[in-house]
N, C-alpha and C. Protein backbone atom coordinates (compact mmCIF):
# COMPACT_ATOMS: atom_id res chain seq x y z
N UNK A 1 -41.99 -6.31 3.72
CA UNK A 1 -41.39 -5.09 3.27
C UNK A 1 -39.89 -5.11 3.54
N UNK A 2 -39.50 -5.62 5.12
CA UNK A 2 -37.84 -5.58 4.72
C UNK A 2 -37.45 -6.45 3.78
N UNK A 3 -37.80 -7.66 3.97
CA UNK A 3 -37.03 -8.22 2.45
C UNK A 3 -37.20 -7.60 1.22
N UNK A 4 -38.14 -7.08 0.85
CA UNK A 4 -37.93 -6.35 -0.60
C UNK A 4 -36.35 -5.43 -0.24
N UNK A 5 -36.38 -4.47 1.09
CA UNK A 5 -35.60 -3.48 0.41
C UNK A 5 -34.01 -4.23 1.36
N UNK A 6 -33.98 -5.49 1.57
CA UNK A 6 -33.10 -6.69 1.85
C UNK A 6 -32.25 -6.07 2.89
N UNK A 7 -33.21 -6.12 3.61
CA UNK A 7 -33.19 -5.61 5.66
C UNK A 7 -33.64 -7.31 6.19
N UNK A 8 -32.41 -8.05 6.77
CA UNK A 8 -32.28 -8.77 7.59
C UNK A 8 -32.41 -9.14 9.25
N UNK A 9 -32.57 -9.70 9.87
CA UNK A 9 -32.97 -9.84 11.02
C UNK A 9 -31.94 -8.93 12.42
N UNK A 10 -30.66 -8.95 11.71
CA UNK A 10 -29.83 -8.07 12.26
C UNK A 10 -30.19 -6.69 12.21
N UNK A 11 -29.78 -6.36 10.87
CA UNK A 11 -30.61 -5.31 10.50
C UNK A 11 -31.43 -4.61 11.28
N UNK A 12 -33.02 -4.77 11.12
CA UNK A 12 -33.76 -4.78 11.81
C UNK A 12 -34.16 -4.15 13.21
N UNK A 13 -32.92 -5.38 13.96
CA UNK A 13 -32.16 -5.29 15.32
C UNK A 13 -32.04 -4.01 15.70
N UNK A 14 -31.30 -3.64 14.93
CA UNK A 14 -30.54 -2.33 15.01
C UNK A 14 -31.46 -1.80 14.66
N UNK A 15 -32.64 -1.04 13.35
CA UNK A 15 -33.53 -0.13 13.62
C UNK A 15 -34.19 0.20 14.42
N UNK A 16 -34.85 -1.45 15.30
CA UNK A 16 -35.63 -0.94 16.08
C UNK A 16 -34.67 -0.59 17.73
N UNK A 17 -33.56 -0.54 17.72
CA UNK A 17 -33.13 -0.08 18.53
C UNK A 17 -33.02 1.15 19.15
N UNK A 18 -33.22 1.92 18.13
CA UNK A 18 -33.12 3.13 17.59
C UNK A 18 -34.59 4.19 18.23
N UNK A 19 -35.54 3.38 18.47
CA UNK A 19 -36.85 3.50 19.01
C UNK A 19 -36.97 2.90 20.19
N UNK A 20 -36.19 3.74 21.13
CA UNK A 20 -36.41 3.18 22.50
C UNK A 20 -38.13 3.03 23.25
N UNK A 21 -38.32 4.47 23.10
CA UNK A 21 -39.97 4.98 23.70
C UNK A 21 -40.96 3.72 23.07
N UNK A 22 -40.82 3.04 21.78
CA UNK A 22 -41.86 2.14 21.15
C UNK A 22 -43.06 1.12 21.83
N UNK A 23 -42.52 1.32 23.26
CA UNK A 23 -43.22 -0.04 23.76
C UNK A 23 -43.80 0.80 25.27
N UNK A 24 -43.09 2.12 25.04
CA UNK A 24 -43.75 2.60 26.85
C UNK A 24 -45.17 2.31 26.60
N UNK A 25 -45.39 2.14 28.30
CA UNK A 25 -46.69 1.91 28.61
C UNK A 25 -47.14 0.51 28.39
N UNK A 26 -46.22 -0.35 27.77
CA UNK A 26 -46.95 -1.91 27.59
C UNK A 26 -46.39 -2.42 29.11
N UNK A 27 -46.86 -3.46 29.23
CA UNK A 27 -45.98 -4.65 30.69
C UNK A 27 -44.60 -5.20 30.01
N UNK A 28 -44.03 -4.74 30.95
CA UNK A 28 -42.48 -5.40 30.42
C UNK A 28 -42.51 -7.32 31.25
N UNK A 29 -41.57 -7.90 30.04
CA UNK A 29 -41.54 -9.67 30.82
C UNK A 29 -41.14 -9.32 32.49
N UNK A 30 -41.04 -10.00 33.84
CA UNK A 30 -40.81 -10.52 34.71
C UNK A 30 -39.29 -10.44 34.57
N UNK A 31 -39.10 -9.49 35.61
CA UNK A 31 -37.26 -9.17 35.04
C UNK A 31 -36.46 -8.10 34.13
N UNK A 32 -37.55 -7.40 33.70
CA UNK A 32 -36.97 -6.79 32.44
C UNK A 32 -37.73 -5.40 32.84
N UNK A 33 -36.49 -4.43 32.20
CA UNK A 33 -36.65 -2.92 32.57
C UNK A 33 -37.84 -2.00 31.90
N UNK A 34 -38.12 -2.51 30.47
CA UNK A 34 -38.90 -2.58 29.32
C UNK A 34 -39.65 -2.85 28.43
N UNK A 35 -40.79 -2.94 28.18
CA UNK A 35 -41.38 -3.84 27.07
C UNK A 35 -40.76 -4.06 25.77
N UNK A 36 -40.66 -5.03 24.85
CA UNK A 36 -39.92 -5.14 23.58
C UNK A 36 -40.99 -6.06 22.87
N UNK A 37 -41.80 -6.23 23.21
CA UNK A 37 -43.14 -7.00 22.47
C UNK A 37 -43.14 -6.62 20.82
N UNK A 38 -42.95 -5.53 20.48
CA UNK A 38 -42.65 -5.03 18.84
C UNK A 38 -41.45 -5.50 18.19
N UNK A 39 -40.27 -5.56 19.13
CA UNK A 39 -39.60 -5.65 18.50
C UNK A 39 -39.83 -7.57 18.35
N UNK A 40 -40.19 -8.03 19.47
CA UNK A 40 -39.87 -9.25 19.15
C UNK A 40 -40.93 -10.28 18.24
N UNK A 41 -41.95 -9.31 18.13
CA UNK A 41 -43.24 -9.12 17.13
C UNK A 41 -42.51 -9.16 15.67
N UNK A 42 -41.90 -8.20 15.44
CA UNK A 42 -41.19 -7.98 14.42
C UNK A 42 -39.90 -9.03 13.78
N UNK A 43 -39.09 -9.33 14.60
CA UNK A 43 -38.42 -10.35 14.54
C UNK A 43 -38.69 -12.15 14.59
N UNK A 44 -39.96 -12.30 15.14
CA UNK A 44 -40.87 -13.64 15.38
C UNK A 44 -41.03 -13.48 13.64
N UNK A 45 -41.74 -12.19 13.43
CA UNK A 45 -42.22 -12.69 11.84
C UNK A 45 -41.33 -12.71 10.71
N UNK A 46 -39.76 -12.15 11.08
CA UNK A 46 -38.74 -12.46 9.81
C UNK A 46 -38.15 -13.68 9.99
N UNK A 47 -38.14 -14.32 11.41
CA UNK A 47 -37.77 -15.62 11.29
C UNK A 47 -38.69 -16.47 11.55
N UNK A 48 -39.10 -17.24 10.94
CA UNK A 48 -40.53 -18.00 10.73
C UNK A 48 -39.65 -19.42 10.28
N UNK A 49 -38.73 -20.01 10.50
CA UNK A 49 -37.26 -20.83 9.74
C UNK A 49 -37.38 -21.73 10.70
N UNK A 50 -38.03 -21.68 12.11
CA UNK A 50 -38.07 -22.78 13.21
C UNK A 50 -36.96 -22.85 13.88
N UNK A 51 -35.60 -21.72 13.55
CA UNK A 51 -34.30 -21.53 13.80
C UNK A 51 -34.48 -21.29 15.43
N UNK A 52 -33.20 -21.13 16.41
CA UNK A 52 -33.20 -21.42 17.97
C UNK A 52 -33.87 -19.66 18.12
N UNK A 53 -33.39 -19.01 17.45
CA UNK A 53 -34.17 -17.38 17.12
C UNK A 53 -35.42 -17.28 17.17
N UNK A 54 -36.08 -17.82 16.26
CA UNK A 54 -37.38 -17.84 16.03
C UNK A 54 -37.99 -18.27 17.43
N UNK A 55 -37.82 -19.49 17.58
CA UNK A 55 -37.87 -19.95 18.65
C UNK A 55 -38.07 -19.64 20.00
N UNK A 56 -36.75 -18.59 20.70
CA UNK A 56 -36.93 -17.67 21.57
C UNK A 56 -37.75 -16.39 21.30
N UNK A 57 -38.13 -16.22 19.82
CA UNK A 57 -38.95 -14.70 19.96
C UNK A 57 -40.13 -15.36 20.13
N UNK A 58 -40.59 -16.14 19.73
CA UNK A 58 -41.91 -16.61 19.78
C UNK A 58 -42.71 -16.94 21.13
N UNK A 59 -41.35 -17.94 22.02
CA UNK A 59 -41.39 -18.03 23.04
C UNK A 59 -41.88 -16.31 23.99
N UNK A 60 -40.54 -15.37 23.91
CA UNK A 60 -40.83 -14.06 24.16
C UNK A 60 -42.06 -13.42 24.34
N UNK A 61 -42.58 -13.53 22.79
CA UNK A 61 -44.04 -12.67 22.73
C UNK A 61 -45.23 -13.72 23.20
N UNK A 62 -45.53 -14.69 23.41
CA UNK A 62 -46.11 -15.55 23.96
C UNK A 62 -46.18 -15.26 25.27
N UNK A 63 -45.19 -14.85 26.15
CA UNK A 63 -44.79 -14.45 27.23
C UNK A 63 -44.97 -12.94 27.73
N UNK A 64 -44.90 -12.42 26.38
CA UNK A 64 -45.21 -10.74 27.05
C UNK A 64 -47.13 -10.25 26.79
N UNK A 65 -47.68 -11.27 25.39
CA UNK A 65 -48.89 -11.22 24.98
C UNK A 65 -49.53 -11.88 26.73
N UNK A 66 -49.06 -12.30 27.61
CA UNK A 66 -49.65 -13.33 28.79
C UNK A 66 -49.63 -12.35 29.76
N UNK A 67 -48.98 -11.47 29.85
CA UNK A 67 -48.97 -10.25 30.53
C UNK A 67 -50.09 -9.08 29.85
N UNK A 68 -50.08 -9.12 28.97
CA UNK A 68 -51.01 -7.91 28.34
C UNK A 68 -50.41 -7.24 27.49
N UNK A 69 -49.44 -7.49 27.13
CA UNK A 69 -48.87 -6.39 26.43
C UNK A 69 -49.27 -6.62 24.52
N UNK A 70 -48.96 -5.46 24.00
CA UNK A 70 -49.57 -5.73 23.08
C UNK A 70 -48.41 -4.91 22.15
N UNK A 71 -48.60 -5.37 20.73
CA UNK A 71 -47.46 -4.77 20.04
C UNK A 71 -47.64 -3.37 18.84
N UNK A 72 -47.06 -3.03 18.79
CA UNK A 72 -46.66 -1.52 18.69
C UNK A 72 -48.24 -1.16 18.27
N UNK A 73 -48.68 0.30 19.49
CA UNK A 73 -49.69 1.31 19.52
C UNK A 73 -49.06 2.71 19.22
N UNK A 74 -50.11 2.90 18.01
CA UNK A 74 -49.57 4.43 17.32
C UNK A 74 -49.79 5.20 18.71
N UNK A 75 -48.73 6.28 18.82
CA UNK A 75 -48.92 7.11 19.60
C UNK A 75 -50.70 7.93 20.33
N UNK A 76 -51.26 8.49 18.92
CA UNK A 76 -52.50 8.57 18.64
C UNK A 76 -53.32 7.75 19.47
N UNK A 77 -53.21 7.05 20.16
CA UNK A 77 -54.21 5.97 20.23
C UNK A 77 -53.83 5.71 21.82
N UNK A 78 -52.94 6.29 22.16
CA UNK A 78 -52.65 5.94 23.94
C UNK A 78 -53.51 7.07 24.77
């Protein structure tokens, strides 16, 4: 869907920034104030290019999925 309406990985960046609350309640990585499992959910799947990006998100959610965390739960459902 972002590429149709030609929303880039930056892009993106910035929307989901915008949605701080998105991840309460998941396990944040070892070090980190927050969970971001969605966002980096989200970004793992626009760069799929094998780029050093891709790379670290994949790494990321690999890392936060090992903790438990899981990526974006409708409100509804917590």
């Amino acid at each position: 869907m972002a590429v149709a309406w030609g929303i880039g990985p930056e892009q993106m960046r910035l929307m989901l920034d915008d949605f701080p609350l998105l991840d309460r309640g998941q396990p944040a990585l070892p070090g980190e104030a927050q969970s971001t499992i969605t966002r980096d959910s989200v970004l793992l799947a626009m760069s799929q290019d094998g780029s050093e990006e891709a790379r670290a998100a994949r790494c990321r959610v690999e890392k936060a999925m090992r903790e438990g965390a899981i990526p974006y739960i409708p409100a509804e459902f917590v």
